[in-house]
N, C-alpha and C. Protein backbone atom coordinates (compact mmCIF):
# COMPACT_ATOMS: atom_id res chain seq x y z
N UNK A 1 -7.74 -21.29 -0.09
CA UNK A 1 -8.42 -21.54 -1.35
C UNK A 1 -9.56 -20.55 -1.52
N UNK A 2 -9.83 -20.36 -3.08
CA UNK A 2 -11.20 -19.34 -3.13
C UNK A 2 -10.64 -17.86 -2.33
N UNK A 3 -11.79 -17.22 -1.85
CA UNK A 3 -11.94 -16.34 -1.30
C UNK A 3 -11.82 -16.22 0.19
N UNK A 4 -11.75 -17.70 0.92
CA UNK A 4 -11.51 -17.90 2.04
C UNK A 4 -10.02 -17.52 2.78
N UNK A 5 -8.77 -17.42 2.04
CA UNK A 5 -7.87 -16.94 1.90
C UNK A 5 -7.20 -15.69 2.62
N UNK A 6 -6.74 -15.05 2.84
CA UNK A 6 -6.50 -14.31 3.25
C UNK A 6 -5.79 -13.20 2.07
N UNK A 7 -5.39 -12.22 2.27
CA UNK A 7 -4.55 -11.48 1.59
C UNK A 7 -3.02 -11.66 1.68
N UNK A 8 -3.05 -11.91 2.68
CA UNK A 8 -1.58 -12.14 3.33
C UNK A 8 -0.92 -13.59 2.58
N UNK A 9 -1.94 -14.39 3.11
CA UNK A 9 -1.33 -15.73 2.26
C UNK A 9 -1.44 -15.75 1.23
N UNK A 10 -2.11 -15.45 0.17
CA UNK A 10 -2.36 -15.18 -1.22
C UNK A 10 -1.05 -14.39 -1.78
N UNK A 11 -0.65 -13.58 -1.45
CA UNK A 11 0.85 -12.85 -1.63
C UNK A 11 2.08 -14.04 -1.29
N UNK A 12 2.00 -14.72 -0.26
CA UNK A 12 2.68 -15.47 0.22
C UNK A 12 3.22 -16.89 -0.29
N UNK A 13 1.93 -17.29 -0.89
CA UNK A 13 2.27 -18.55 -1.77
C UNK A 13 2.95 -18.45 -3.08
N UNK A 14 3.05 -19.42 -3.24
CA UNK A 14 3.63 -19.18 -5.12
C UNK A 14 2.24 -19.89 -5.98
N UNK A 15 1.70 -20.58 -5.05
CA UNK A 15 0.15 -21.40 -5.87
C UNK A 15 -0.65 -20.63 -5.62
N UNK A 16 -2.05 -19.91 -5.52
CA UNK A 16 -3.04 -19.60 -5.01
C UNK A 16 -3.97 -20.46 -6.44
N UNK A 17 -5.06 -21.22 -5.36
CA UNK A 17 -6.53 -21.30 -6.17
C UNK A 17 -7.51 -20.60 -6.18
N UNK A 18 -7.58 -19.94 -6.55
CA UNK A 18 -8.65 -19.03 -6.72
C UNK A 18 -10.27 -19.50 -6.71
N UNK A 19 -10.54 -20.75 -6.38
CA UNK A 19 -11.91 -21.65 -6.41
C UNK A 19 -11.46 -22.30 -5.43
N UNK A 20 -12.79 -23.31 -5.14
CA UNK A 20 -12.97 -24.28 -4.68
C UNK A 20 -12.76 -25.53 -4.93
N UNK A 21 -12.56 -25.49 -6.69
CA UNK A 21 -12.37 -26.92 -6.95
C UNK A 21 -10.66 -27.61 -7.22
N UNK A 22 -10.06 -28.67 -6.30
CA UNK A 22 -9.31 -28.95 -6.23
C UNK A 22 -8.80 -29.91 -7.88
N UNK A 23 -9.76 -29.55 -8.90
CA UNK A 23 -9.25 -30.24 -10.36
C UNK A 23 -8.50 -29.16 -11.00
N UNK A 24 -8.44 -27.47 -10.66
CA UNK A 24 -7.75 -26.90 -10.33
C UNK A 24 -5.98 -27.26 -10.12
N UNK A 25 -5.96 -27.70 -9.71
CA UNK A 25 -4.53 -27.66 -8.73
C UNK A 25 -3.80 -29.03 -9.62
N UNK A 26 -4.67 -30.25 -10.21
CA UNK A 26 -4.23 -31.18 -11.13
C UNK A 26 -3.99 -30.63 -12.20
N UNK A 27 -4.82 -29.47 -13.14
CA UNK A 27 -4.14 -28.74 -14.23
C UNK A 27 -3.16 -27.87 -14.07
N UNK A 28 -2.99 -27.52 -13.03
CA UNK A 28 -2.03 -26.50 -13.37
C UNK A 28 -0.68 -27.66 -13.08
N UNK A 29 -0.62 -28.69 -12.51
CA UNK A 29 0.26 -29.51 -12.33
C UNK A 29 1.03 -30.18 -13.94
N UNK A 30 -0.52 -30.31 -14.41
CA UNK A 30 0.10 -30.84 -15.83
C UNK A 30 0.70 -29.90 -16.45
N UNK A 31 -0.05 -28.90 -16.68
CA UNK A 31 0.64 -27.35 -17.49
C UNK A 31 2.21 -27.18 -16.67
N UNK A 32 2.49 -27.15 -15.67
CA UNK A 32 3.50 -26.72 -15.52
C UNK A 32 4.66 -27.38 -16.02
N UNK A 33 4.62 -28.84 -15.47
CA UNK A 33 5.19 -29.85 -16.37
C UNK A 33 5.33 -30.34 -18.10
N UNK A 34 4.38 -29.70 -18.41
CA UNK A 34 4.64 -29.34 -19.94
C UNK A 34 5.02 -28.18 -20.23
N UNK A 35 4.96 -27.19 -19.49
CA UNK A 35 5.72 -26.19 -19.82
C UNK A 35 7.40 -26.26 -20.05
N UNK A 36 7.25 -26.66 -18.75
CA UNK A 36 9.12 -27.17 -18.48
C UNK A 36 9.61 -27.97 -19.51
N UNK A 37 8.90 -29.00 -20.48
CA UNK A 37 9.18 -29.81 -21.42
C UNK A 37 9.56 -28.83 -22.74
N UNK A 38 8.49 -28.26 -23.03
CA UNK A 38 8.77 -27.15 -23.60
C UNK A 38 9.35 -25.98 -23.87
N UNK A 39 9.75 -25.40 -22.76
CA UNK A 39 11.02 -24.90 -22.60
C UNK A 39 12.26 -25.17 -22.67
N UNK A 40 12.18 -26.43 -22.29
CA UNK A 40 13.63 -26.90 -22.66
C UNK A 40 13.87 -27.07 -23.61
N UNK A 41 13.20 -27.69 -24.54
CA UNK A 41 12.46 -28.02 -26.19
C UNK A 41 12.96 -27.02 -26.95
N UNK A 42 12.51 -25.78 -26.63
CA UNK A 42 13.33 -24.37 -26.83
C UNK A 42 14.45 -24.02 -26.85
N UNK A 43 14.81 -24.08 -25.84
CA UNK A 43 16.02 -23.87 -25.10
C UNK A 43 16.98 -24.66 -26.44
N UNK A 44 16.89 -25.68 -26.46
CA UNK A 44 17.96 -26.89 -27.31
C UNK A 44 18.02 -26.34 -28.53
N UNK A 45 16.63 -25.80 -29.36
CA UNK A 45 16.49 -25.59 -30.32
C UNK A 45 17.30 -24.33 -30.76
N UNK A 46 17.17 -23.41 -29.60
CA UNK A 46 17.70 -22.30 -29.54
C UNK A 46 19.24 -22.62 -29.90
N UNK A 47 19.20 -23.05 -28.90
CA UNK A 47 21.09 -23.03 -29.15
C UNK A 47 21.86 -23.94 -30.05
N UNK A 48 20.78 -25.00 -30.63
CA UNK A 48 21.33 -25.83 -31.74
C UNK A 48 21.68 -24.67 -32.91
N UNK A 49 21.01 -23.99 -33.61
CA UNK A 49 20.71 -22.94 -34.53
C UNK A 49 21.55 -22.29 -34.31
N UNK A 50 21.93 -21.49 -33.46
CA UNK A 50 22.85 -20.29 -33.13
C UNK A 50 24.12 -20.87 -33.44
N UNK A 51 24.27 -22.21 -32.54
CA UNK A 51 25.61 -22.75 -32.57
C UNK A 51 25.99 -23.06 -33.98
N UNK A 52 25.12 -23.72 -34.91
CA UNK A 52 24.96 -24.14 -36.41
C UNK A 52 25.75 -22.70 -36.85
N UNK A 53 25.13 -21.81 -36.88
CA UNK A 53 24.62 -20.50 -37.69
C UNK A 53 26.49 -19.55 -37.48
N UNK A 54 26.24 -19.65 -36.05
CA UNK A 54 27.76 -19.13 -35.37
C UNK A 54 29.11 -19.67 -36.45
N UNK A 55 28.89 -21.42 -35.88
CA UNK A 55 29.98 -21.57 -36.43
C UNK A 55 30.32 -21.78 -38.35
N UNK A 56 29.28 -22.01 -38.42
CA UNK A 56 28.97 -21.59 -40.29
C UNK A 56 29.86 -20.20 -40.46
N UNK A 57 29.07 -19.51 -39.79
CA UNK A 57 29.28 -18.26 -40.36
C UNK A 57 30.97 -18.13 -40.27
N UNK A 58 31.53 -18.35 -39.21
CA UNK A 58 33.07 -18.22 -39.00
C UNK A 58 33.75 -19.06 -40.21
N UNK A 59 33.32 -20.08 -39.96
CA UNK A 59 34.28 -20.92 -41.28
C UNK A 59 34.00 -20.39 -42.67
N UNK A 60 33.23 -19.53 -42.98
CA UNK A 60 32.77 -19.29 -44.32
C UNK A 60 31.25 -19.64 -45.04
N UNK A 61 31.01 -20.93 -44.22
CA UNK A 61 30.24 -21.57 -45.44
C UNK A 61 29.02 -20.58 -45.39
N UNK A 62 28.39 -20.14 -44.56
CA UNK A 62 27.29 -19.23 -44.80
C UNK A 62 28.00 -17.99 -44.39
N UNK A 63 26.86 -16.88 -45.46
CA UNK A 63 26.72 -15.54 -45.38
C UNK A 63 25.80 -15.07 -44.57
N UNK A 64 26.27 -13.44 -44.36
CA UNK A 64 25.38 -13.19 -43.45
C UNK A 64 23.84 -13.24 -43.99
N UNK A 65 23.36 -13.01 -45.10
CA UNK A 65 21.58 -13.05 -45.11
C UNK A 65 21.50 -14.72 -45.16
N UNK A 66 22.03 -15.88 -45.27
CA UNK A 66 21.71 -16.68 -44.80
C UNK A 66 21.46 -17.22 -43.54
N UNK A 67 22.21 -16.59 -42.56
CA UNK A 67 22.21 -17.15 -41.30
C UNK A 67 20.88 -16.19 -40.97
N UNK A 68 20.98 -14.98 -41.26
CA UNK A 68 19.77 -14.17 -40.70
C UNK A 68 18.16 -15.01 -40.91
N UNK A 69 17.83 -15.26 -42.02
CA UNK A 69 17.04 -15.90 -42.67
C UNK A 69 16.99 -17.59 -41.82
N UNK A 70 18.18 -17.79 -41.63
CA UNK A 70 17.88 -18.98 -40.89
C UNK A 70 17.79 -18.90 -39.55
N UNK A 71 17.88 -17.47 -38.57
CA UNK A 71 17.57 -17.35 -37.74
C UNK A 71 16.51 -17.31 -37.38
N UNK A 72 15.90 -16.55 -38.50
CA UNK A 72 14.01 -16.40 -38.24
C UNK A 72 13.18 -17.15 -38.31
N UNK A 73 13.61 -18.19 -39.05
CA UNK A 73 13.12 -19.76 -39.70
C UNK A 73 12.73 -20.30 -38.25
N UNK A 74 14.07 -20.52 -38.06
CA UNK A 74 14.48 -21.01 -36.09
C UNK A 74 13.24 -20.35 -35.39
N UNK A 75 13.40 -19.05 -34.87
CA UNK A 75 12.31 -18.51 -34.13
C UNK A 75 11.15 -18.47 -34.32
N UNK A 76 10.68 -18.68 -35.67
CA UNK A 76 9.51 -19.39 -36.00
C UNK A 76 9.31 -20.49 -35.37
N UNK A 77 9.84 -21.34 -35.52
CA UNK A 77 9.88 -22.95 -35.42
C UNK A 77 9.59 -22.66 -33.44
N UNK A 78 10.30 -22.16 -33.13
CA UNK A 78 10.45 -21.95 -31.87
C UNK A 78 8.96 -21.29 -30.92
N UNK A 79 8.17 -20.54 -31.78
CA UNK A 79 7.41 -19.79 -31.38
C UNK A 79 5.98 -20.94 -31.31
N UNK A 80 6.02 -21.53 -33.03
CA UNK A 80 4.95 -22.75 -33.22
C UNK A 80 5.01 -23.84 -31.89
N UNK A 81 6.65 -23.96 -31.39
CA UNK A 81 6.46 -25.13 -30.51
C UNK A 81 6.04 -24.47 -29.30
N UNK A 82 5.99 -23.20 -28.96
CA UNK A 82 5.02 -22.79 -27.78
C UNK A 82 4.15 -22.95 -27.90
N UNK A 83 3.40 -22.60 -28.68
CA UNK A 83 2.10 -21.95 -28.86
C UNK A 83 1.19 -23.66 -28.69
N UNK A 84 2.30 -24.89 -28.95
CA UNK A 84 1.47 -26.68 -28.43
C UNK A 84 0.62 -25.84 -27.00
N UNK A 85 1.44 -25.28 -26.30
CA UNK A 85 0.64 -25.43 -24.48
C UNK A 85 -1.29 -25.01 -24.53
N UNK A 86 -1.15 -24.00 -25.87
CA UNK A 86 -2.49 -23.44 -26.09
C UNK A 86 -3.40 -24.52 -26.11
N UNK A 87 -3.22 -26.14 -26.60
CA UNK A 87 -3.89 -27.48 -26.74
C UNK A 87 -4.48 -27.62 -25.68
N UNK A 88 -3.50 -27.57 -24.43
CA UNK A 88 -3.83 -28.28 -23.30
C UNK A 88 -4.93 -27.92 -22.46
């Protein structure tokens, strides 16, 4: 922890705290776990859209500047639901 650390172990871990204070190590616990929520969150969103957009497009019912337009819509949507972690 902190500076007490070594170099060696600091490379070595996948956690390092960089302080002393172990309230530290409870946020990054929550953040990570909302991250993962959020990503997946993504993830679904992602491929709901594409899959929508994909198979639209094959059957006819949408054109291509519609699906484009509704792609960006999507990645919008997608970008706003990251940007929740900035709250925490």
């Amino acid at each position: 922890m902190g500076t007490a650390g070594t170099d060696v172990a600091i490379e070595a871990s996948d956690v390092a705290l960089m302080g002393d204070n172990l309230n530290s190590l409870v946020f990054a616990l929550k953040l990570s776990k909302k991250n993962r929520k959020v990503v997946l969150e993504n993830l679904v969103i992602s491929m709901s859209v594409i899959s929508i957009f994909v198979f639209g497009a094959i059957s006819g019912m949408f054109n291509l500047p519609i699906v484009i337009i509704g792609h960006e819509l999507s990645e919008i949507i997608v970008i706003m639901n990251g940007l929740r972690l900035l709250k925490l």
